[in-house]
C-alpha atoms as a PDB file:
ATOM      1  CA  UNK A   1     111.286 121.395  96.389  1.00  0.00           C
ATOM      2  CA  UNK A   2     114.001 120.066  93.514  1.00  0.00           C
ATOM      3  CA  UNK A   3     112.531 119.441  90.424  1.00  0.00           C
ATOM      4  CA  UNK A   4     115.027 117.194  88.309  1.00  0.00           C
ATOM      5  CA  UNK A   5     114.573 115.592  84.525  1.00  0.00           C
ATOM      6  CA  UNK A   6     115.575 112.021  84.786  1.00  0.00           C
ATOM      7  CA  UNK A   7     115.090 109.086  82.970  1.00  0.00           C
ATOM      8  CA  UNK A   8     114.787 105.017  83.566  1.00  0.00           C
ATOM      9  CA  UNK A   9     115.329 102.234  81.267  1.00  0.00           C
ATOM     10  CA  UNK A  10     115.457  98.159  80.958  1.00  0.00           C
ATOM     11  CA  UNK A  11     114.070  95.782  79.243  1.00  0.00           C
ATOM     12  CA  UNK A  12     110.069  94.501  79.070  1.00  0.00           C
ATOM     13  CA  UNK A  13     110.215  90.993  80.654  1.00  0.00           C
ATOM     14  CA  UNK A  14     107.147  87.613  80.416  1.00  0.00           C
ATOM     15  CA  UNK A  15     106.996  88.110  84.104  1.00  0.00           C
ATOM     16  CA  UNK A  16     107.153  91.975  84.227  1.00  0.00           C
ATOM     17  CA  UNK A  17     110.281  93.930  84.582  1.00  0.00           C
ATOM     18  CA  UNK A  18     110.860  96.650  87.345  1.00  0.00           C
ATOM     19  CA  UNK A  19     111.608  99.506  84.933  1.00  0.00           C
ATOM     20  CA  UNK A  20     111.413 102.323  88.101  1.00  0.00           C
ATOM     21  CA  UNK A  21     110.078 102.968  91.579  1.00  0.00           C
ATOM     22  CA  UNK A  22     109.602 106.188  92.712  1.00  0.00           C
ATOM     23  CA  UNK A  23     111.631 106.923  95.719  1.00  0.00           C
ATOM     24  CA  UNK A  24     110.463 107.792  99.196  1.00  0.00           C
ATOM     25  CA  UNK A  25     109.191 111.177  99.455  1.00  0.00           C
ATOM     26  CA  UNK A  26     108.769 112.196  96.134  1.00  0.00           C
ATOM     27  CA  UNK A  27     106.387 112.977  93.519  1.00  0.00           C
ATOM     28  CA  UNK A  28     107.068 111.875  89.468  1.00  0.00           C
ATOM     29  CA  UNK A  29     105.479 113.195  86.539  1.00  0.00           C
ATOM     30  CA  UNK A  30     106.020 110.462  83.545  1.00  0.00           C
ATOM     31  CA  UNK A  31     106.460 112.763  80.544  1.00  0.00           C
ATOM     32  CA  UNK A  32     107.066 109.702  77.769  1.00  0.00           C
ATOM     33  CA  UNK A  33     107.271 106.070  77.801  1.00  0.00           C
ATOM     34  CA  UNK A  34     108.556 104.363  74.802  1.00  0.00           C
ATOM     35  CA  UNK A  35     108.753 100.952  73.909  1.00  0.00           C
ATOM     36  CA  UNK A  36     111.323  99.511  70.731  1.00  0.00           C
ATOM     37  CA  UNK A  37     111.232  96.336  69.759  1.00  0.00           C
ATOM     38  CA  UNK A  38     114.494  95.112  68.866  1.00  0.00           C
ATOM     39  CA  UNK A  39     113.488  92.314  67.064  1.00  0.00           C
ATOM     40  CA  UNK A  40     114.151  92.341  63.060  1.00  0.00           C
ATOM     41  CA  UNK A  41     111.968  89.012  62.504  1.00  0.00           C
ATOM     42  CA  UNK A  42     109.477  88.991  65.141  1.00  0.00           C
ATOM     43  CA  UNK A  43     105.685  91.330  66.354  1.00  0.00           C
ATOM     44  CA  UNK A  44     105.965  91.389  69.888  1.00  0.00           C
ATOM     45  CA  UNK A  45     103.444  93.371  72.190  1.00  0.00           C
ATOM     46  CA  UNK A  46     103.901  95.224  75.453  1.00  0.00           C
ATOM     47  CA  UNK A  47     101.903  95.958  78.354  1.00  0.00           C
ATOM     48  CA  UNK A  48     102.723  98.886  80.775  1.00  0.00           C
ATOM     49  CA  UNK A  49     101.719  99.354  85.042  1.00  0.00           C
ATOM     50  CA  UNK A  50     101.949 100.960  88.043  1.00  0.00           C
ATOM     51  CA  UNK A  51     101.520  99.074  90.600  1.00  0.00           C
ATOM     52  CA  UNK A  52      99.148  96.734  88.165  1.00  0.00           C
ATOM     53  CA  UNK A  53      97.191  99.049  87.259  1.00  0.00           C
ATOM     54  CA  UNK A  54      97.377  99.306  83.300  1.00  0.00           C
ATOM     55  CA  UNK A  55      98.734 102.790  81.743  1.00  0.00           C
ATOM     56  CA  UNK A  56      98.843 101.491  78.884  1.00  0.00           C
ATOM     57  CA  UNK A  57      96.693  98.990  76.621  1.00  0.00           C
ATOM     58  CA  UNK A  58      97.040  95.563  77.284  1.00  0.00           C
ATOM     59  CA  UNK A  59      99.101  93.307  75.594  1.00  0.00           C
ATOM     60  CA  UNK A  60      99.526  96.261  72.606  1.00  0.00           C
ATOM     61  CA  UNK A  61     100.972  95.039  69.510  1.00  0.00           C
ATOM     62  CA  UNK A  62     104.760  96.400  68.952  1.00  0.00           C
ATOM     63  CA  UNK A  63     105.175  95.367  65.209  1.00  0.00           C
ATOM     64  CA  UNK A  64     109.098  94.366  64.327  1.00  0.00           C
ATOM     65  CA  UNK A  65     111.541  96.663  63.907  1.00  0.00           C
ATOM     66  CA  UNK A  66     108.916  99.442  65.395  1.00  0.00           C
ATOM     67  CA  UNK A  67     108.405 101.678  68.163  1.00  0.00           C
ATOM     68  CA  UNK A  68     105.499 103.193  70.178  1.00  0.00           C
ATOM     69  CA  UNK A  69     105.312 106.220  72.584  1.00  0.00           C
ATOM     70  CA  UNK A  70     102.374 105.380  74.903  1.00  0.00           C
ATOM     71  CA  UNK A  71     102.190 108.654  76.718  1.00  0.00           C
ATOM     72  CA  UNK A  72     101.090 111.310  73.183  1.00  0.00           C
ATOM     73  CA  UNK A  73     101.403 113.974  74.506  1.00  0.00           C
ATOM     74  CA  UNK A  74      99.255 113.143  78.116  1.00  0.00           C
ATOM     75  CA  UNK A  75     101.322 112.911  81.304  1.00  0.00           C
ATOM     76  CA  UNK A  76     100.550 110.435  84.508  1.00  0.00           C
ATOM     77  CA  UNK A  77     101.511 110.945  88.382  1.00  0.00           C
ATOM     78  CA  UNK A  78     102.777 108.758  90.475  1.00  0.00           C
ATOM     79  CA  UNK A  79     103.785 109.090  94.067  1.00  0.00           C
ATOM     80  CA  UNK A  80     105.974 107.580  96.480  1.00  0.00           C
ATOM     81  CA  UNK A  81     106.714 104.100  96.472  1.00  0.00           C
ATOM     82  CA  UNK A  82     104.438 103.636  93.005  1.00  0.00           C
ATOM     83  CA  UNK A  83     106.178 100.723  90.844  1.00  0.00           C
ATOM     84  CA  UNK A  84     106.465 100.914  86.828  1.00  0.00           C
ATOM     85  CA  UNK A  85     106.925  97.728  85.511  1.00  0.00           C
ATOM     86  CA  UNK A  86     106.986  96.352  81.808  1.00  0.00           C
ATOM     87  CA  UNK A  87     105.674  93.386  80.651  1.00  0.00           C
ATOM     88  CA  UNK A  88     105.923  91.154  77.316  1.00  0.00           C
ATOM     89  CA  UNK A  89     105.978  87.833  75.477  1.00  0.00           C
ATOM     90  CA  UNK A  90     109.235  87.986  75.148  1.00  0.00           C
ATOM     91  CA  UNK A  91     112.510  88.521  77.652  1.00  0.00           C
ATOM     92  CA  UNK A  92     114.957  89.999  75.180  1.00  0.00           C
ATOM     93  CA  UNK A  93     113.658  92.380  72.445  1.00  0.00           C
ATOM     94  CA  UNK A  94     111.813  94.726  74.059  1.00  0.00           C
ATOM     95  CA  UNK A  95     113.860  97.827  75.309  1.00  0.00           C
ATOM     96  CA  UNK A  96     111.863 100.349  77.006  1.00  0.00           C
ATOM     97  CA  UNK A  97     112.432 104.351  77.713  1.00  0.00           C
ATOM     98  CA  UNK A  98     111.117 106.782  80.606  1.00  0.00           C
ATOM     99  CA  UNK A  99     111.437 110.150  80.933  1.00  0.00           C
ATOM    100  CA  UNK A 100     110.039 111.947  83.851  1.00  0.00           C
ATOM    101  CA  UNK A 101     110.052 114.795  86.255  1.00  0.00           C
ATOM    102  CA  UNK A 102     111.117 114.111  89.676  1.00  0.00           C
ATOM    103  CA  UNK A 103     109.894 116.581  92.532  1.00  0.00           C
ATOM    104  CA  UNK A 104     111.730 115.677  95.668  1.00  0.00           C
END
């Protein structure tokens, strides 16, 4: 079994952006997940799932200018075919970072 340190990345969408998917027939441990807001005038918020389900609090605030690492120091499984998406109120300021270990 390969065990590789990757990472995803994209942009937090109003409709929810496909940010990864875990491919068929492995296993992913999320090790961070980091949200920026780009934005110099504006407080966004951001909401993180897999497949729906909430990983993160919804609709958290992401002040301008400002970051925030959801994960602190906890880690989250997901399995094959499990979707990460990133939602917002906005479809342009919100860059978002994952780094996880794949297991193939």
């Amino acid at each position: 079994m390969a065990n590789v340190l990757k990472r995803a990345t994209g942009q937090a969408t109003i409709a929810g952006a496909t940010i990864y998917t875990v491919p068929a027939g492995a296993i992913v441990t999320i090790v961070g997940c980091r949200a920026a807001n780009a934005d110099p005038l504006t407080h966004h918020w951001i909401t993180f799932a897999i497949n729906g389900a909430l990983i993160s609090g919804a609709e958290t605030p992401l002040p301008t200018g400002s970051a925030l690492d959801i994960m602190s120091g906890s880690k989250i499984v997901a399995t094959d075919g499990d979707v990460i998406t990133a939602l917002s109120d906005t479809d342009s300021d919100i860059e978002v970072y994952i780094s996880y270990l794949e297991q193939t």
